[in-house]
N, C-alpha and C. Protein backbone atom coordinates (compact mmCIF):
# COMPACT_ATOMS: atom_id res chain seq x y z
N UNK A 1 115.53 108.70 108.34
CA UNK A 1 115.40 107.41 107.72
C UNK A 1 115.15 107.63 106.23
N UNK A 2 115.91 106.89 105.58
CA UNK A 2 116.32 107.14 104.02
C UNK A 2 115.40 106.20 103.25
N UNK A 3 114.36 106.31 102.29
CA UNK A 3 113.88 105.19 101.50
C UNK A 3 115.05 104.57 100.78
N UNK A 4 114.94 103.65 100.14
CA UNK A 4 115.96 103.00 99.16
C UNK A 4 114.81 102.24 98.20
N UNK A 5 114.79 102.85 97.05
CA UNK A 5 114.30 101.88 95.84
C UNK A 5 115.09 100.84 95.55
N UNK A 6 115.16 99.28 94.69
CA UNK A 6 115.34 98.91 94.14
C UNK A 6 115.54 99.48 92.79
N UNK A 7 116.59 99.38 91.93
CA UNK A 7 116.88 99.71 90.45
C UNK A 7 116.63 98.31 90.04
N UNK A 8 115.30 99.12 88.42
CA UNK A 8 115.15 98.47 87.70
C UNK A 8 116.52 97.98 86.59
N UNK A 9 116.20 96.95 85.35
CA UNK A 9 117.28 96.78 84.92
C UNK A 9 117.78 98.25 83.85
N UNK A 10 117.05 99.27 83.89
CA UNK A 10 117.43 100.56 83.41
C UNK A 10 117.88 100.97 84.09
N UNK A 11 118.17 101.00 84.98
CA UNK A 11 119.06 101.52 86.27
C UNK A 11 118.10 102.91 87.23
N UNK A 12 116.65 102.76 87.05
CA UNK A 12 115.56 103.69 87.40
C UNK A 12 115.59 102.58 88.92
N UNK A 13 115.06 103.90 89.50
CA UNK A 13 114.63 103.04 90.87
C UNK A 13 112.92 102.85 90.74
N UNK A 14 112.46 102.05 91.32
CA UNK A 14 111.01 101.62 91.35
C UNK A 14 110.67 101.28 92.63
N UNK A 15 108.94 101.53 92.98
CA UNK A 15 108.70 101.53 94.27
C UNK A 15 108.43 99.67 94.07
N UNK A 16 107.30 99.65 95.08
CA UNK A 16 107.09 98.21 95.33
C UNK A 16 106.37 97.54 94.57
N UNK A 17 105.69 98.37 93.45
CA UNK A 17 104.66 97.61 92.71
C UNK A 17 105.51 97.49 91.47
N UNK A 18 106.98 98.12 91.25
CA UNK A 18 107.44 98.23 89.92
C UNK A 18 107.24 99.59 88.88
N UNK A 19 106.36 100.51 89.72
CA UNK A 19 106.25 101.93 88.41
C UNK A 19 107.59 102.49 89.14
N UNK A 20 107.94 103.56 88.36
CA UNK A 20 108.77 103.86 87.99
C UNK A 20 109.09 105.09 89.26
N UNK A 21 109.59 106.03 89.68
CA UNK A 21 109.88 106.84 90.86
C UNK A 21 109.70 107.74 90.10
N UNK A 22 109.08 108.63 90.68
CA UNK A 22 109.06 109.97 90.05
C UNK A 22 110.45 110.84 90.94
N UNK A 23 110.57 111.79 90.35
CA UNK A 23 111.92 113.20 90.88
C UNK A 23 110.44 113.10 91.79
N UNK A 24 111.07 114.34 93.68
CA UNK A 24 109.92 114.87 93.74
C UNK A 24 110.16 116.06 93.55
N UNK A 25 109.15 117.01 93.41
CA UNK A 25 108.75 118.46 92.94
C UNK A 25 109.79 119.31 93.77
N UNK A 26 110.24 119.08 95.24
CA UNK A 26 111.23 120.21 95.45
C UNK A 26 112.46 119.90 95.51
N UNK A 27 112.57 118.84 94.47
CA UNK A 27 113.98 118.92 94.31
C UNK A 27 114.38 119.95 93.57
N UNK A 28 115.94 120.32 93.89
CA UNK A 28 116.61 121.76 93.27
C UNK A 28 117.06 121.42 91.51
N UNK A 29 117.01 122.65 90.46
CA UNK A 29 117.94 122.34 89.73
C UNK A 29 119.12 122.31 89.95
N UNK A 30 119.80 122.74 90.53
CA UNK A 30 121.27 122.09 90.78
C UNK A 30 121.56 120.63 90.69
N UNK A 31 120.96 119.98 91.38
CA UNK A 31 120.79 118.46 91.59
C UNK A 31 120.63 117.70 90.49
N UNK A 32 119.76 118.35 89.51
CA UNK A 32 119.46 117.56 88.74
C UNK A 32 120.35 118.06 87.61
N UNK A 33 121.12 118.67 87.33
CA UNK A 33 121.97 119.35 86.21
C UNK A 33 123.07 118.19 86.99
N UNK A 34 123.79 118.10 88.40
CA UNK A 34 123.90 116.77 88.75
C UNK A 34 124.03 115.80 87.82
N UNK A 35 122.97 115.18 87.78
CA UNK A 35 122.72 114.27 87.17
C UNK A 35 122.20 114.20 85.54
N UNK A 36 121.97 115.42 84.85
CA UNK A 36 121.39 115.38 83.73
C UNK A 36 122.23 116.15 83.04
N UNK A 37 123.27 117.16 83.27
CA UNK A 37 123.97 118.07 82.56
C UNK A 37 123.71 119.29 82.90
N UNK A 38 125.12 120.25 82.68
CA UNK A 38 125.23 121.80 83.06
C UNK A 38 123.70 122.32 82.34
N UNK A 39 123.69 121.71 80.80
CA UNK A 39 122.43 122.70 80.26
C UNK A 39 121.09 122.11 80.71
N UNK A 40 120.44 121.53 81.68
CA UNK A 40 119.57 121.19 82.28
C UNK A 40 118.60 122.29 82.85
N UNK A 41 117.66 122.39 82.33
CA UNK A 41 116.74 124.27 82.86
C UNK A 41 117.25 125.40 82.62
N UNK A 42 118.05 125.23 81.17
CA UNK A 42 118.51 126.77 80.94
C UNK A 42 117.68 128.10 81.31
N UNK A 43 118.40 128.85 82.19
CA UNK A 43 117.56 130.06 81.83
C UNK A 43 116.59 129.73 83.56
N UNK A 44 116.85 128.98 84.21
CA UNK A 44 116.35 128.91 85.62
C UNK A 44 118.17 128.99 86.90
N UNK A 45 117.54 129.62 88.04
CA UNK A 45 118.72 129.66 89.03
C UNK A 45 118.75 128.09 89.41
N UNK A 46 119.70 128.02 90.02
CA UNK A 46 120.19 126.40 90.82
C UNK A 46 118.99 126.17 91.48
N UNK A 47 118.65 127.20 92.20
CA UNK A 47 117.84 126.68 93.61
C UNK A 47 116.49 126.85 93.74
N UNK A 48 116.27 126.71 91.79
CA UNK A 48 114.80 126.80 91.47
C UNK A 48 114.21 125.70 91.97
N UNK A 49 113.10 125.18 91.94
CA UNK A 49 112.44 123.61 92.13
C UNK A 49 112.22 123.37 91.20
N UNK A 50 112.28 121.64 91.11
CA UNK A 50 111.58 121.14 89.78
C UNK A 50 109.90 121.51 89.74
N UNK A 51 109.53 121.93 90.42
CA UNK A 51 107.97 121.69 90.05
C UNK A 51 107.51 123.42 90.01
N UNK A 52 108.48 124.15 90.06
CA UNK A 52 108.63 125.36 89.24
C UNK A 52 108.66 125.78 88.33
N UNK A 53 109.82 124.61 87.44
CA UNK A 53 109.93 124.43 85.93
C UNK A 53 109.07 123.41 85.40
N UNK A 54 108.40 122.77 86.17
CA UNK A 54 106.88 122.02 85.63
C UNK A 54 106.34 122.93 85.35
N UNK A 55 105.86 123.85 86.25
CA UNK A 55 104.40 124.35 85.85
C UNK A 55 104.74 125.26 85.11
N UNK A 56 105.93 126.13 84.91
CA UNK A 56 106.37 127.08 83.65
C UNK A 56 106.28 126.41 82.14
N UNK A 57 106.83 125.71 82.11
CA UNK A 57 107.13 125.14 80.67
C UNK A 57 105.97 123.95 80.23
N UNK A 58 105.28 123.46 81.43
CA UNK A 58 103.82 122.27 81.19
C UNK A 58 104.56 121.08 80.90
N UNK A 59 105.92 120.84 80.86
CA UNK A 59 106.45 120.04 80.86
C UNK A 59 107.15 118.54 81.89
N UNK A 60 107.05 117.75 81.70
CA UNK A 60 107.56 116.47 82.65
C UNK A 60 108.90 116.57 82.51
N UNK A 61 109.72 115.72 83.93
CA UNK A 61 110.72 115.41 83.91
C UNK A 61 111.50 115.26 82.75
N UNK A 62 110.97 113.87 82.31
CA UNK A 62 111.48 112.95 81.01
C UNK A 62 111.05 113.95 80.15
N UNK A 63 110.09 114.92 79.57
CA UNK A 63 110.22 115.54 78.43
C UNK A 63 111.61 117.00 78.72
N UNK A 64 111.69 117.14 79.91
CA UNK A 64 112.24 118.24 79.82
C UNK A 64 114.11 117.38 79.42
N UNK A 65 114.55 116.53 80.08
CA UNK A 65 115.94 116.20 79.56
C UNK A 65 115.86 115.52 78.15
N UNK A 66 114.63 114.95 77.84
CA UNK A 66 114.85 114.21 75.82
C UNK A 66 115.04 116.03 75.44
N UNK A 67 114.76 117.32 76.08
CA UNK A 67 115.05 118.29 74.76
C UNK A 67 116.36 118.52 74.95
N UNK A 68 117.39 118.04 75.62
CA UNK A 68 118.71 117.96 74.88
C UNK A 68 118.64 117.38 73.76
């Protein structure tokens, strides 16, 4: 059984109160290069986790794709 957010008018999905969805932590980089671009976690394998390259770099989601 699949959640489904609602998209805000940014096209972000949001839970029920309206904040915003976070990625979760084991999602792969692959996935998110997917969706964000080939240069997305340079210098990490595909099948790293995001919350791998959190705790390496101390960085968030949203800060890690604004450094394109």
């Amino acid at each position: 059984m699949s959640k489904h957010f609602p998209k805000g008018l940014d096209g972000r999905e949001r839970d029920k109160n309206g904040q915003i969805r976070e990625k979760r932590g084991d999602t792969r980089v692959a996935t998110l290069r997917r969706e964000y671009g080939a240069d997305f976690a340079e210098g990490y394998r595909s099948d790293t986790k995001l919350e791998t390259v959190r705790e390496d770099t101390g960085k968030s989601l949203s800060q890690l794709v604004k450094k394109k």
